[in-house]
PDB file of N, CA and C in Angstrom:
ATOM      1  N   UNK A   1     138.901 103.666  81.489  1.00  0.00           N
ATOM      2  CA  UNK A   1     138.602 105.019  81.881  1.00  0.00           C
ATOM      3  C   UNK A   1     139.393 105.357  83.141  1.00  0.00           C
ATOM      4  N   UNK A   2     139.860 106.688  83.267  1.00  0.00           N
ATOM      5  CA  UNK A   2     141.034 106.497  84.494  1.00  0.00           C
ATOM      6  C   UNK A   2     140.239 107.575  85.154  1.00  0.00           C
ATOM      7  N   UNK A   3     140.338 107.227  86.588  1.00  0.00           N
ATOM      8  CA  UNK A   3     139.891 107.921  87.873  1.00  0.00           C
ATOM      9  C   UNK A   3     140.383 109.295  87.889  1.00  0.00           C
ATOM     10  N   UNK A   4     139.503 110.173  88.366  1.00  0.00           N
ATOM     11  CA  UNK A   4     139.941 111.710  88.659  1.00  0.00           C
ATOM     12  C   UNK A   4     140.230 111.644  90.442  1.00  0.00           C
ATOM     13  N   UNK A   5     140.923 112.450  90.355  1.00  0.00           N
ATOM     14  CA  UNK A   5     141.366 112.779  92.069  1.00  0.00           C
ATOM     15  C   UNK A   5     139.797 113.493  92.673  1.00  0.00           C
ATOM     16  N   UNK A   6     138.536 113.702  91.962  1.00  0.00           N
ATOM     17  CA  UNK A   6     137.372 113.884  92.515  1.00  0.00           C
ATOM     18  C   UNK A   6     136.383 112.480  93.007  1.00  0.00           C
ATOM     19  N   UNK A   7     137.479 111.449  91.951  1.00  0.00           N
ATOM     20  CA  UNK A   7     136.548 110.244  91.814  1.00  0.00           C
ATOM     21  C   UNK A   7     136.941 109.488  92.925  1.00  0.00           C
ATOM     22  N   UNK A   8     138.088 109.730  93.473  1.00  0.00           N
ATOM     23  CA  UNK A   8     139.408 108.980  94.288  1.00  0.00           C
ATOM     24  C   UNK A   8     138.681 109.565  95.951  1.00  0.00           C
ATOM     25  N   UNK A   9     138.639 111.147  95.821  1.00  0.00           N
ATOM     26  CA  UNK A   9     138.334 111.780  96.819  1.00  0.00           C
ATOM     27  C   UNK A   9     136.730 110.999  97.535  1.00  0.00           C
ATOM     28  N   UNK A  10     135.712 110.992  96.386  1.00  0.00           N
ATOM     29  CA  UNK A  10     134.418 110.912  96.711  1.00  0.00           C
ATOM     30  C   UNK A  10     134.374 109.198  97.272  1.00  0.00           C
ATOM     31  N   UNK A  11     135.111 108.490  96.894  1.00  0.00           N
ATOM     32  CA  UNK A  11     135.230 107.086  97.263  1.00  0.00           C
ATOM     33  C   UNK A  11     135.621 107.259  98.590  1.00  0.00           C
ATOM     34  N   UNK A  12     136.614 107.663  99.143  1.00  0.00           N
ATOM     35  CA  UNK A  12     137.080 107.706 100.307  1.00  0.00           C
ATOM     36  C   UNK A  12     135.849 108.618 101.453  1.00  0.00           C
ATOM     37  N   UNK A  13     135.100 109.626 100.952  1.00  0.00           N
ATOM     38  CA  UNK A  13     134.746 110.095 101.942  1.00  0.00           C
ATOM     39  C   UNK A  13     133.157 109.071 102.071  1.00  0.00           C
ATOM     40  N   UNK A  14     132.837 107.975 100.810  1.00  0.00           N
ATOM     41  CA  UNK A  14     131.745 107.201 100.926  1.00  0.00           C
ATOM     42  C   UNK A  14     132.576 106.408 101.854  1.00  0.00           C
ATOM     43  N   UNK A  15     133.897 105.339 101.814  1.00  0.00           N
ATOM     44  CA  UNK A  15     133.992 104.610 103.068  1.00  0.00           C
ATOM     45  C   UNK A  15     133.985 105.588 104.425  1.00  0.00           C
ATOM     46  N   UNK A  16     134.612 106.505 104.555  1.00  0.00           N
ATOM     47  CA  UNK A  16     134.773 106.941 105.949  1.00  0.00           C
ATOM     48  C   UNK A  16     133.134 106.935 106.338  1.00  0.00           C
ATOM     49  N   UNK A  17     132.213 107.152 105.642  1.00  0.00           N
ATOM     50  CA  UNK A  17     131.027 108.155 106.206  1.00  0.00           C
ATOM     51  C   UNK A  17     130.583 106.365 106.651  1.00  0.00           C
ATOM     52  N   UNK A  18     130.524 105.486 105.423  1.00  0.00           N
ATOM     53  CA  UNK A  18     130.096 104.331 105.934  1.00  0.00           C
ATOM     54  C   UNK A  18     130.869 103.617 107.190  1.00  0.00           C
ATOM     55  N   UNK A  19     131.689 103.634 107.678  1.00  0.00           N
ATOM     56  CA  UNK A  19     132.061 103.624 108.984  1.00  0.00           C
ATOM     57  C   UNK A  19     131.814 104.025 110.513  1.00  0.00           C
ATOM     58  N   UNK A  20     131.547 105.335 109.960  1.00  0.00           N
ATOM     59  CA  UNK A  20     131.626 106.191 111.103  1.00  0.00           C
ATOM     60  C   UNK A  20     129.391 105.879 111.148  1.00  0.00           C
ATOM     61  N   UNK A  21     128.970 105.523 110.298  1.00  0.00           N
ATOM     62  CA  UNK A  21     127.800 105.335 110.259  1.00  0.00           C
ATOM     63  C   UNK A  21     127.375 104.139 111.143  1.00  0.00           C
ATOM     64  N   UNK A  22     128.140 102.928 111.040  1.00  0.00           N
ATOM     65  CA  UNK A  22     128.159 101.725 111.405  1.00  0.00           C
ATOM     66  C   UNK A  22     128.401 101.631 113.135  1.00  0.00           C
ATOM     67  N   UNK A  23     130.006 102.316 113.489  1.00  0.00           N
ATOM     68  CA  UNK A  23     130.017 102.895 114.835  1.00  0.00           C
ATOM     69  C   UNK A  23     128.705 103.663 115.757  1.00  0.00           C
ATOM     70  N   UNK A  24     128.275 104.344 115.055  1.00  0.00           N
ATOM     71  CA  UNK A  24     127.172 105.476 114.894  1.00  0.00           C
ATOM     72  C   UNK A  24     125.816 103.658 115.657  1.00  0.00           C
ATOM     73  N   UNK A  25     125.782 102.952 114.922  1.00  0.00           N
ATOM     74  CA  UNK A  25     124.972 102.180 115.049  1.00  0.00           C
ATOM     75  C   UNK A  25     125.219 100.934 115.861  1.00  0.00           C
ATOM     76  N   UNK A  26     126.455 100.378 116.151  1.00  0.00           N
ATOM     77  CA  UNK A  26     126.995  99.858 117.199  1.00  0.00           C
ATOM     78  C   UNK A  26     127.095 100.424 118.624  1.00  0.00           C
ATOM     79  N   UNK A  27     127.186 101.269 118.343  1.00  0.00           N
ATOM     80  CA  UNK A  27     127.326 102.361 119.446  1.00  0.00           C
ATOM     81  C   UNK A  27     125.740 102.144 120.143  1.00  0.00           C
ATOM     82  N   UNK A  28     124.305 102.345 119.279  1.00  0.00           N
ATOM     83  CA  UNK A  28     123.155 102.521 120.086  1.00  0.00           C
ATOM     84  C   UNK A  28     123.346 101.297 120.339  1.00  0.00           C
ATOM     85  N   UNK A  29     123.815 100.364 119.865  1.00  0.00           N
ATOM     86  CA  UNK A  29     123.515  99.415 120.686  1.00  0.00           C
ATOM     87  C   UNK A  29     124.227  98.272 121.575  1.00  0.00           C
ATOM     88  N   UNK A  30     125.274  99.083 121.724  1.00  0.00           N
ATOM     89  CA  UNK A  30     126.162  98.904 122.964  1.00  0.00           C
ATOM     90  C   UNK A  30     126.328  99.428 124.212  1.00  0.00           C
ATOM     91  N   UNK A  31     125.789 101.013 124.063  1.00  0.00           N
ATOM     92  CA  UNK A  31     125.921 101.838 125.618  1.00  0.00           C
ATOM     93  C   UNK A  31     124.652 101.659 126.170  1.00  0.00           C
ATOM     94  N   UNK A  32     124.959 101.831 127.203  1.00  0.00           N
ATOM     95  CA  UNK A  32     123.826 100.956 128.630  1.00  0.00           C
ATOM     96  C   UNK A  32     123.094 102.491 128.701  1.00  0.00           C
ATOM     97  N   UNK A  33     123.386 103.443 128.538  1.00  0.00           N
ATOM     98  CA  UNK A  33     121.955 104.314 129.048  1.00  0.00           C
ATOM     99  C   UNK A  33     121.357 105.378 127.830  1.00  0.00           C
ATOM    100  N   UNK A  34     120.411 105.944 127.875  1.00  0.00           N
ATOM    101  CA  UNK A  34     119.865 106.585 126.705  1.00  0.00           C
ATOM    102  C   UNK A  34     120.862 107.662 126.486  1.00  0.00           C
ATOM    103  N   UNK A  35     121.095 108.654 127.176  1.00  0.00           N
ATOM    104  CA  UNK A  35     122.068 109.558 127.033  1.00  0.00           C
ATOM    105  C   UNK A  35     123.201 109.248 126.087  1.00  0.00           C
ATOM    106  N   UNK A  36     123.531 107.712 126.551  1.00  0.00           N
ATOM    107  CA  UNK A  36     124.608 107.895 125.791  1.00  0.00           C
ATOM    108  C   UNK A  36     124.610 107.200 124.571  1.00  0.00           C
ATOM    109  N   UNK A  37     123.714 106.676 123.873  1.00  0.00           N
ATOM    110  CA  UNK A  37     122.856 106.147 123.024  1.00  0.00           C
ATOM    111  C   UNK A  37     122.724 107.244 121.937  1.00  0.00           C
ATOM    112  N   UNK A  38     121.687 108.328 122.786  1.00  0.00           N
ATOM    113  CA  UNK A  38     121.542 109.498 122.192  1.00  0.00           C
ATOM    114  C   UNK A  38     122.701 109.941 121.502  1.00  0.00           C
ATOM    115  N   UNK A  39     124.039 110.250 122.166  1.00  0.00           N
ATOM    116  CA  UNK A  39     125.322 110.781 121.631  1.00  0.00           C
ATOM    117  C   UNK A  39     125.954 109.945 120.554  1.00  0.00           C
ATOM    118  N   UNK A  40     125.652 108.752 120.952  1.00  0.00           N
ATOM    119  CA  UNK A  40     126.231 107.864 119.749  1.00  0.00           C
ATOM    120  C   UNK A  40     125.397 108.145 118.558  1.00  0.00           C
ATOM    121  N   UNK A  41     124.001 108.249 118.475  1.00  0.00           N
ATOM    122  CA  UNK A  41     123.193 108.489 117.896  1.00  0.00           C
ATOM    123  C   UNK A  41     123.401 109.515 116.297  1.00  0.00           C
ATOM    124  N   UNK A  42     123.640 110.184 117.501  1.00  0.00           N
ATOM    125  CA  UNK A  42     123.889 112.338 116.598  1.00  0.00           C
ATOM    126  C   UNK A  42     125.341 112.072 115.942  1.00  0.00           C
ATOM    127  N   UNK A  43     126.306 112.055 117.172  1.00  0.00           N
ATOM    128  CA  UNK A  43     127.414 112.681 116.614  1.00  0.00           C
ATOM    129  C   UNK A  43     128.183 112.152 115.376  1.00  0.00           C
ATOM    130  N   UNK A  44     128.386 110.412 115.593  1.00  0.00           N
ATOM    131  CA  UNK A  44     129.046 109.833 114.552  1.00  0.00           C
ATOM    132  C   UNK A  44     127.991 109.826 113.652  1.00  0.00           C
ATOM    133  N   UNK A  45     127.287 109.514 113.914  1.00  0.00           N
ATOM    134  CA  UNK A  45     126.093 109.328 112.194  1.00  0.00           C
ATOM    135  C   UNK A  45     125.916 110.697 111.256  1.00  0.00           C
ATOM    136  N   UNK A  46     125.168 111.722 112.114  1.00  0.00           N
ATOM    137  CA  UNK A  46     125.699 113.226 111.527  1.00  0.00           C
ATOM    138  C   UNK A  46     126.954 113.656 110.411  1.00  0.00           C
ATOM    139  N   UNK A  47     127.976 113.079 111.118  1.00  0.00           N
ATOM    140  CA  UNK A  47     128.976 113.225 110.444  1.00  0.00           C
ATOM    141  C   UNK A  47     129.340 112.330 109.365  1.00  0.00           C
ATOM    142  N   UNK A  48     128.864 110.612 109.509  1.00  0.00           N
ATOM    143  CA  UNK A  48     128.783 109.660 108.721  1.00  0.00           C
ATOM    144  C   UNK A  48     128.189 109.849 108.062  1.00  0.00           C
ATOM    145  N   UNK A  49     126.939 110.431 107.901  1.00  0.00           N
ATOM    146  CA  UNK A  49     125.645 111.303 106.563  1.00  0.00           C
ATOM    147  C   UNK A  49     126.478 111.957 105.600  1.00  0.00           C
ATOM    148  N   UNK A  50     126.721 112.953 106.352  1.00  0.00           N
ATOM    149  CA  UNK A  50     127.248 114.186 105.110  1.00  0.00           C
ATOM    150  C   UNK A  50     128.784 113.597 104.571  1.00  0.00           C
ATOM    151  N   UNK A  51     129.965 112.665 105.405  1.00  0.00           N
ATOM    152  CA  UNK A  51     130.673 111.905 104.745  1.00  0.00           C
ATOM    153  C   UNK A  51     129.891 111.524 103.480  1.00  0.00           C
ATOM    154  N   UNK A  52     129.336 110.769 103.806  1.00  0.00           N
ATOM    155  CA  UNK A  52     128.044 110.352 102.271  1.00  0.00           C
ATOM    156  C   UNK A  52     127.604 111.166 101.335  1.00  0.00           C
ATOM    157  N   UNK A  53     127.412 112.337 102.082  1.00  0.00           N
ATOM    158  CA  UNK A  53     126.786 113.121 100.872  1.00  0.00           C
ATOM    159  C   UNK A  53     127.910 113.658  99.863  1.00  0.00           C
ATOM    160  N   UNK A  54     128.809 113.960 101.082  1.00  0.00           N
ATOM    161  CA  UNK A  54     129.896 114.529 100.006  1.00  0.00           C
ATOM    162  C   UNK A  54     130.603 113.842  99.059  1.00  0.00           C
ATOM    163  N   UNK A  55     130.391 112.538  99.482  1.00  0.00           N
ATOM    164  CA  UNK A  55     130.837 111.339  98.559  1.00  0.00           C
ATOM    165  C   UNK A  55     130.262 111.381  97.029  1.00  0.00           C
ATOM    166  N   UNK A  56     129.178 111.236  97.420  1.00  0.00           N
ATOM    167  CA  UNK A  56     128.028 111.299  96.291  1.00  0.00           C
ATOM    168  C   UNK A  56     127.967 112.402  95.462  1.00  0.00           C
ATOM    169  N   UNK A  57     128.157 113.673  96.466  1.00  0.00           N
ATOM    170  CA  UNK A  57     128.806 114.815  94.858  1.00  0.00           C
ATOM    171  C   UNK A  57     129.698 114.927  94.358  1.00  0.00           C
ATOM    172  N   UNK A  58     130.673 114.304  95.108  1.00  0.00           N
ATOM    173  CA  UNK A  58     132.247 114.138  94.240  1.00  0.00           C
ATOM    174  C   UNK A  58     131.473 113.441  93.046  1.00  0.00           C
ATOM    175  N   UNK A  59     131.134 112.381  93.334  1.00  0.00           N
ATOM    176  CA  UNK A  59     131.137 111.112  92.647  1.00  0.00           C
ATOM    177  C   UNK A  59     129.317 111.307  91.103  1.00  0.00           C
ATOM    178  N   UNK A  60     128.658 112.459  91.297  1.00  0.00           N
ATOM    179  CA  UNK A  60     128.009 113.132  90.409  1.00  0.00           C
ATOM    180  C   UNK A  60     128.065 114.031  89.824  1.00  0.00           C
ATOM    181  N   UNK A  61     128.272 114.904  90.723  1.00  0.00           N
ATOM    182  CA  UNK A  61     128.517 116.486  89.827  1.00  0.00           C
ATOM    183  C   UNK A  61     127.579 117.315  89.133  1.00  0.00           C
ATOM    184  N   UNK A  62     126.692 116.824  88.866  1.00  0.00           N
ATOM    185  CA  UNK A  62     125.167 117.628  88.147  1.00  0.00           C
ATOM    186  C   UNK A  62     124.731 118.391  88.923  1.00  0.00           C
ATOM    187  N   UNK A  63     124.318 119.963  88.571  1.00  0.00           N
ATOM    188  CA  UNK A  63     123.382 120.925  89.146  1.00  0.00           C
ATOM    189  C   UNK A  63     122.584 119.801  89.807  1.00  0.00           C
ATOM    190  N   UNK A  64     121.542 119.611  88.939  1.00  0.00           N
ATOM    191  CA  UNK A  64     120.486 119.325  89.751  1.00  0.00           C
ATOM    192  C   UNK A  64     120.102 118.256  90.962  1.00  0.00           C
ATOM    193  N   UNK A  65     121.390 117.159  90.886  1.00  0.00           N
ATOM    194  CA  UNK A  65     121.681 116.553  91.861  1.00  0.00           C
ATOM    195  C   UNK A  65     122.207 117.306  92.787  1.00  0.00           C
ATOM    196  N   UNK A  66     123.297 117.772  92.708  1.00  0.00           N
ATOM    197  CA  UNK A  66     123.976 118.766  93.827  1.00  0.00           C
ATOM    198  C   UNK A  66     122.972 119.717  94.709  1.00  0.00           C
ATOM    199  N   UNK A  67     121.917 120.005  94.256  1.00  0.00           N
ATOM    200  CA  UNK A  67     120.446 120.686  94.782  1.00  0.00           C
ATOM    201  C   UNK A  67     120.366 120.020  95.733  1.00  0.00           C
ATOM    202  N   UNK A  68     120.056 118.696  94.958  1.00  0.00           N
ATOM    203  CA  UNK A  68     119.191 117.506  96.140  1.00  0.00           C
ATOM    204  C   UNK A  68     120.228 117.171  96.901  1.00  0.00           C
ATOM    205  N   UNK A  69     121.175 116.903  96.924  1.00  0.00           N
ATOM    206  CA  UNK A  69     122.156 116.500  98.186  1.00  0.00           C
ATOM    207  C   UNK A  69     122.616 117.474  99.257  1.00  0.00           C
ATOM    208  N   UNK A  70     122.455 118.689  98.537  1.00  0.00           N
ATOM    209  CA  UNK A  70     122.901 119.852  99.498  1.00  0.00           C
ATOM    210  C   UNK A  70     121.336 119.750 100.492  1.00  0.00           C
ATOM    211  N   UNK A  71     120.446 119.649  99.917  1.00  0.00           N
ATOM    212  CA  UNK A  71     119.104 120.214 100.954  1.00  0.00           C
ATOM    213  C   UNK A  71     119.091 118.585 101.998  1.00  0.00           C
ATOM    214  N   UNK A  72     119.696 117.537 101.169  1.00  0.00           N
ATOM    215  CA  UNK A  72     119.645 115.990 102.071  1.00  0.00           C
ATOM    216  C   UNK A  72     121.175 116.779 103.479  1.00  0.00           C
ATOM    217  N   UNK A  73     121.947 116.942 102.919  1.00  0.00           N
ATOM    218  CA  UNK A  73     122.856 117.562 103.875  1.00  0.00           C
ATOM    219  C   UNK A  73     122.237 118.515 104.591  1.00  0.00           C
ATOM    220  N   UNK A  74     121.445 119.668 104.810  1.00  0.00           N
ATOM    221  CA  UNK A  74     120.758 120.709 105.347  1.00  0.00           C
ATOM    222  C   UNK A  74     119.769 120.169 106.260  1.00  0.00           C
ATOM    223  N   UNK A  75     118.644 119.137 105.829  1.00  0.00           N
ATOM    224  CA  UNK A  75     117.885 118.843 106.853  1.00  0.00           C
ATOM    225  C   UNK A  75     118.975 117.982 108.063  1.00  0.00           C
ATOM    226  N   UNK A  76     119.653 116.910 107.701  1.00  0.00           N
ATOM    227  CA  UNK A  76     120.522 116.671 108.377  1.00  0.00           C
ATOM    228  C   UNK A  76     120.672 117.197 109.566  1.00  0.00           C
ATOM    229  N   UNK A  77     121.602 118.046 109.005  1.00  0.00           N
ATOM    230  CA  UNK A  77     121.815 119.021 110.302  1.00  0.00           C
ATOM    231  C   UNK A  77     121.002 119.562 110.723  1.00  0.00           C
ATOM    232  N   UNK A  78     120.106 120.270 110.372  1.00  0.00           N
ATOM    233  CA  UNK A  78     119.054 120.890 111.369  1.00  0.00           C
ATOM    234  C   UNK A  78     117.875 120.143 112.077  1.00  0.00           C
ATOM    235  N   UNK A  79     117.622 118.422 112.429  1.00  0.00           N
ATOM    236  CA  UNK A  79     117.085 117.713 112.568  1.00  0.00           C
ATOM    237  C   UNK A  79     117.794 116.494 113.677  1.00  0.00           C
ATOM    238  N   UNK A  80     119.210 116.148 113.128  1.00  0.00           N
ATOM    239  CA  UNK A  80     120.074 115.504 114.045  1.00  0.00           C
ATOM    240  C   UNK A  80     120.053 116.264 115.744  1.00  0.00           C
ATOM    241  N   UNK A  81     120.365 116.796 115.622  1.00  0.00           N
ATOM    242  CA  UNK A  81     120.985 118.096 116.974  1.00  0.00           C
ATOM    243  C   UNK A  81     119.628 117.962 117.804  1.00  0.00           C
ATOM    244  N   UNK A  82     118.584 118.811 116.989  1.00  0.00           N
ATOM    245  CA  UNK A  82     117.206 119.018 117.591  1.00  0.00           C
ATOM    246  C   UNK A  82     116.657 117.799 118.457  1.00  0.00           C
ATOM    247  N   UNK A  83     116.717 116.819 117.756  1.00  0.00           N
ATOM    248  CA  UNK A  83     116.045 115.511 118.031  1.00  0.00           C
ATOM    249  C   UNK A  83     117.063 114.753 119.152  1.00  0.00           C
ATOM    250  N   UNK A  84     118.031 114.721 119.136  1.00  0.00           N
ATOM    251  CA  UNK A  84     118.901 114.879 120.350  1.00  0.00           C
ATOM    252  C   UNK A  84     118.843 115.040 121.311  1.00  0.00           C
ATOM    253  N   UNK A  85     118.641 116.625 121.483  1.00  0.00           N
ATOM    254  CA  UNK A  85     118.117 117.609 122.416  1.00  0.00           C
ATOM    255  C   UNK A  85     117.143 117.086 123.231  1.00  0.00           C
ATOM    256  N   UNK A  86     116.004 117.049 122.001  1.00  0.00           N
ATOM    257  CA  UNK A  86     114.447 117.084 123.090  1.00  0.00           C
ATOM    258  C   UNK A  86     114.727 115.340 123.489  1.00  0.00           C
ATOM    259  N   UNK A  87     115.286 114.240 122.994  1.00  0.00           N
ATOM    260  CA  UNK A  87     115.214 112.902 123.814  1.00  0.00           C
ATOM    261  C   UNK A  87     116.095 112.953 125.255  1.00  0.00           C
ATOM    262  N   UNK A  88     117.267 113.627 124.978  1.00  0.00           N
ATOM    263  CA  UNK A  88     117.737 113.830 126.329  1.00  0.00           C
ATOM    264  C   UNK A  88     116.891 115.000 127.158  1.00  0.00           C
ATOM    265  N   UNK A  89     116.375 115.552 126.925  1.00  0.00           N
ATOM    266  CA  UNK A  89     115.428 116.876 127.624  1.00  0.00           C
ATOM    267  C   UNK A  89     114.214 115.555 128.229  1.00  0.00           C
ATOM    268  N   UNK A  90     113.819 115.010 127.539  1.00  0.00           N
ATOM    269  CA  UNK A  90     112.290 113.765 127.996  1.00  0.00           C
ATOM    270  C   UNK A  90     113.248 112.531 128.481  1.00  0.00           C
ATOM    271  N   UNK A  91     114.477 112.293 128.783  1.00  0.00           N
ATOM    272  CA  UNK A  91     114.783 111.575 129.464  1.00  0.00           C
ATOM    273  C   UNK A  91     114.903 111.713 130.566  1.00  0.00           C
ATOM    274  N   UNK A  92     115.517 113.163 131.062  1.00  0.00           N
ATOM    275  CA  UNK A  92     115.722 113.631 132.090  1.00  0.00           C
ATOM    276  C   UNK A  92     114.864 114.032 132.699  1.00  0.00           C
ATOM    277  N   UNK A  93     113.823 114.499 132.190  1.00  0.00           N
ATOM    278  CA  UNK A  93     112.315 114.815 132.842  1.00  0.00           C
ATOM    279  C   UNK A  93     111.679 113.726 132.981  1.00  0.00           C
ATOM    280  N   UNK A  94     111.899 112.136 132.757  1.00  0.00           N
ATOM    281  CA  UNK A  94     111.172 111.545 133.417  1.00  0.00           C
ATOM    282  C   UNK A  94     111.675 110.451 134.246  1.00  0.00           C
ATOM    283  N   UNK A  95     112.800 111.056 134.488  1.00  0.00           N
ATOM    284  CA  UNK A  95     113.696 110.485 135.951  1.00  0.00           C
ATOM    285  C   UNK A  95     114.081 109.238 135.051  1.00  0.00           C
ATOM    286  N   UNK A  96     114.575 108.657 133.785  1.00  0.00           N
ATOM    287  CA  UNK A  96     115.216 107.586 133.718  1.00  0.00           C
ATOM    288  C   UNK A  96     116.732 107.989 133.172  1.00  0.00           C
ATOM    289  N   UNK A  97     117.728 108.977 133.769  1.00  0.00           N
ATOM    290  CA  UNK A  97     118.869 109.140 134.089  1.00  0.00           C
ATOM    291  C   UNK A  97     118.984 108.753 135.194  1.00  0.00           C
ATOM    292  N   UNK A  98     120.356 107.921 134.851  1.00  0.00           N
ATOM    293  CA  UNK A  98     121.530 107.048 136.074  1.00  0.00           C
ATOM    294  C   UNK A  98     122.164 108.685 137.096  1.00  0.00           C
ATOM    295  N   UNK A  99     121.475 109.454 137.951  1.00  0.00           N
ATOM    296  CA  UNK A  99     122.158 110.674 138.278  1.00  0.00           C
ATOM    297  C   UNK A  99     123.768 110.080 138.542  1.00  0.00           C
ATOM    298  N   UNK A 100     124.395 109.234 138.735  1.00  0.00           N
ATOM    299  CA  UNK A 100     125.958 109.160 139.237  1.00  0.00           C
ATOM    300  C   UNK A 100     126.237 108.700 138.129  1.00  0.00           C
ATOM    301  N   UNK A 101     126.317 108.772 137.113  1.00  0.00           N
ATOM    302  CA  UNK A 101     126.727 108.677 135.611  1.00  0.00           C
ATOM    303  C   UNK A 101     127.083 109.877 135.263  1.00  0.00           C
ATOM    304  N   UNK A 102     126.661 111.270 135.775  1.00  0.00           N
ATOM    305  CA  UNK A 102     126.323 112.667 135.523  1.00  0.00           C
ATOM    306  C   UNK A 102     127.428 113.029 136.095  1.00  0.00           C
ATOM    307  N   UNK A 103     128.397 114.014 135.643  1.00  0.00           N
ATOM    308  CA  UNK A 103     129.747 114.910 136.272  1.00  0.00           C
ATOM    309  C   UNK A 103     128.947 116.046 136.895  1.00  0.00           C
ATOM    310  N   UNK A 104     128.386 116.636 136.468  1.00  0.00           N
ATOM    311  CA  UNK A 104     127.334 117.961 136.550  1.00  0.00           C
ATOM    312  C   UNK A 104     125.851 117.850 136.278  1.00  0.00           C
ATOM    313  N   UNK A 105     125.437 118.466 137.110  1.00  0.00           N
ATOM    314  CA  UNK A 105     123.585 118.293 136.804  1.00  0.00           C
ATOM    315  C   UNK A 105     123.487 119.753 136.596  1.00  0.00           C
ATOM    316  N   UNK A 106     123.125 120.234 135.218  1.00  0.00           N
ATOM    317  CA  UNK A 106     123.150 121.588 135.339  1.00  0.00           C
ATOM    318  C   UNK A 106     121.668 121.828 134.948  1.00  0.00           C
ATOM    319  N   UNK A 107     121.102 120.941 134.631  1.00  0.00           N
ATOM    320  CA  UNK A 107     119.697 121.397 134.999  1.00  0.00           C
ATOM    321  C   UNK A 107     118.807 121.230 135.895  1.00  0.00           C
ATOM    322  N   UNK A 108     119.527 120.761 137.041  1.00  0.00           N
ATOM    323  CA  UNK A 108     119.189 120.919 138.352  1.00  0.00           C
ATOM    324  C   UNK A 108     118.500 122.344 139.088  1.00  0.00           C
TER     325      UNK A 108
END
């Protein structure tokens, strides 16, 4: 059976996402303070997710799957960011930021 350039495509964006997922997870547990934990957290994994997802619809193609991966992509994003937010918001409110780690304190 010979590969489609959808089948070729969806493979590649499953390794990238699994990468950038892995970094994503090396990352929490390599940087020394929550902040930056947090960032490792969101940004590469976020993006390592939906790498995945999009993998997975290349690589299906059915309505009714494509439903479910689009709404797995949707909470995603609207859940990554948020949750972000409020851990660095309760980090900083309870004084366990390094302040000389900080370029700017703008919620000072």
């Amino acid at each position: 059976m010979l590969a489609t350039a959808a089948d070729w495509l969806g493979a590649g964006c499953l390794v990238a996402g699994a990468l950038l997922s892995l970094a994503a997870g090396i990352g929490v547990l390599r940087f020394p303070d929550t902040l930056s934990r947090m960032h490792a957290a969101t940004k590469p994994q976020t993006l390592g997710v939906l790498l995945l997802v999009a993998g997975v619809a290349l690589r299906l193609r059915t309505p009714g799957d494509l439903g479910m991966i689009g709404l797995v992509a949707l909470f995603q994003l609207a859940t990554a960011p948020v949750a972000a937010q409020m851990i660095g918001r309760a980090t900083y409110r309870s004084g366990a930021v390094d302040e000389a780690l900080l370029d700017t304190d703008e919620l000072r």
